[in-house]
Protein backbone atom coordinates (compact mmCIF):
# COMPACT_ATOMS: atom_id res chain seq x y z
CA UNK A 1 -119.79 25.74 104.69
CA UNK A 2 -119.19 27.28 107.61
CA UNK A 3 -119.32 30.60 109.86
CA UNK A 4 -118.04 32.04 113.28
CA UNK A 5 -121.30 34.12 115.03
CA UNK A 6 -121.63 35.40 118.46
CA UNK A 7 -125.81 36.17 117.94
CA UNK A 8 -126.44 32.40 117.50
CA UNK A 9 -126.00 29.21 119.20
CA UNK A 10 -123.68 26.63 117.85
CA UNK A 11 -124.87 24.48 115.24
CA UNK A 12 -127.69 27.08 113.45
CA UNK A 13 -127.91 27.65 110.20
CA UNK A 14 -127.76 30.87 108.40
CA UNK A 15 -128.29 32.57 105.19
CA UNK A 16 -126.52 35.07 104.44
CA UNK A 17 -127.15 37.24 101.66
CA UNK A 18 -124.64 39.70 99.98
CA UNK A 19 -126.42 42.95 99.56
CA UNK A 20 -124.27 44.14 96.75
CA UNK A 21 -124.83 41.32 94.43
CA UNK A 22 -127.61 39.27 95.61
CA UNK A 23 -125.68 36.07 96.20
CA UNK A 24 -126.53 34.14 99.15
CA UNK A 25 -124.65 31.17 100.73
CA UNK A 26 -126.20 28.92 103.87
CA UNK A 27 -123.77 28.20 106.40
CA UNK A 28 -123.58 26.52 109.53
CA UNK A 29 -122.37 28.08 112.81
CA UNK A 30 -119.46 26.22 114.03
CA UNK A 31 -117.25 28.88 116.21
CA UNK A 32 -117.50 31.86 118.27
CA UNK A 33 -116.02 35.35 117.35
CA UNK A 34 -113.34 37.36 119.07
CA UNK A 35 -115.58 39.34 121.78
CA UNK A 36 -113.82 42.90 120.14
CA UNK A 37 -114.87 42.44 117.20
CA UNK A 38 -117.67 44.48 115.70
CA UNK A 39 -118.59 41.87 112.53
CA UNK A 40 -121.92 40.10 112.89
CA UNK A 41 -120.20 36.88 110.94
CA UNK A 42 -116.95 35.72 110.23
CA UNK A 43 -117.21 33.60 106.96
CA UNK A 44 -114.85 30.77 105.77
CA UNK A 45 -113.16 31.68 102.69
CA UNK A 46 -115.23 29.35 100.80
CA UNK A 47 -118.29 30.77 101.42
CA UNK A 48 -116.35 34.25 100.79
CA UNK A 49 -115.52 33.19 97.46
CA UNK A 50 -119.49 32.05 96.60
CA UNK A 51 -121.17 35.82 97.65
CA UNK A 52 -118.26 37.10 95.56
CA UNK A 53 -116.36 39.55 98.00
CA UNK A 54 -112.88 38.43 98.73
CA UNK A 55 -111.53 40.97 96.83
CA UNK A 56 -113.34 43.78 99.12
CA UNK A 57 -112.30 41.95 102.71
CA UNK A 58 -115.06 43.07 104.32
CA UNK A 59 -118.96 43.54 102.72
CA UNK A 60 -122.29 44.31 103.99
CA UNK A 61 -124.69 40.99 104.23
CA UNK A 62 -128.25 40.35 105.29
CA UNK A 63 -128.06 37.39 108.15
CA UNK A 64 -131.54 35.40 108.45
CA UNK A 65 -131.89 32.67 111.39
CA UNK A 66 -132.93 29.38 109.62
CA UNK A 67 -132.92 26.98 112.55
CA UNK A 68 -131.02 24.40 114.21
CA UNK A 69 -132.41 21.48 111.48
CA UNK A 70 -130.21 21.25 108.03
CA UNK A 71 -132.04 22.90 105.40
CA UNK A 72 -133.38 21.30 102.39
């Protein structure tokens, strides 16, 4: 899965961690944001689908940095 992130560079990976539910998803950065927008991460629907918020559009997530290696 993937992500758009302006905090990173390309190719990190992230976890990010829905803090209504607990579900967390690792993703890799693979695109930029628009520079207007406020959002920390833009997440593919997939990944939307996995922390359980497309309903809600929008939800509040913990980000952590995990590197620029693949994670086990």
């Amino acid at each position: 899965m993937t992500c758009a992130c302006n905090a990173v560079k390309l190719g990190t990976w992230l976890r990010v961690t829905n803090l209504r539910n607990g579900k967390a998803v690792i993703v890799k950065v693979n695109d930029r944001i628009h520079p207007g927008m406020k959002r920390v991460v833009d997440l593919t629907s997939t990944a939307a689908k996995k922390l359980g918020y497309t309903a809600a559009g929008l939800t509040r997530v913990k980000v952590e940095v995990l590197g620029r290696k693949k994670p086990e």
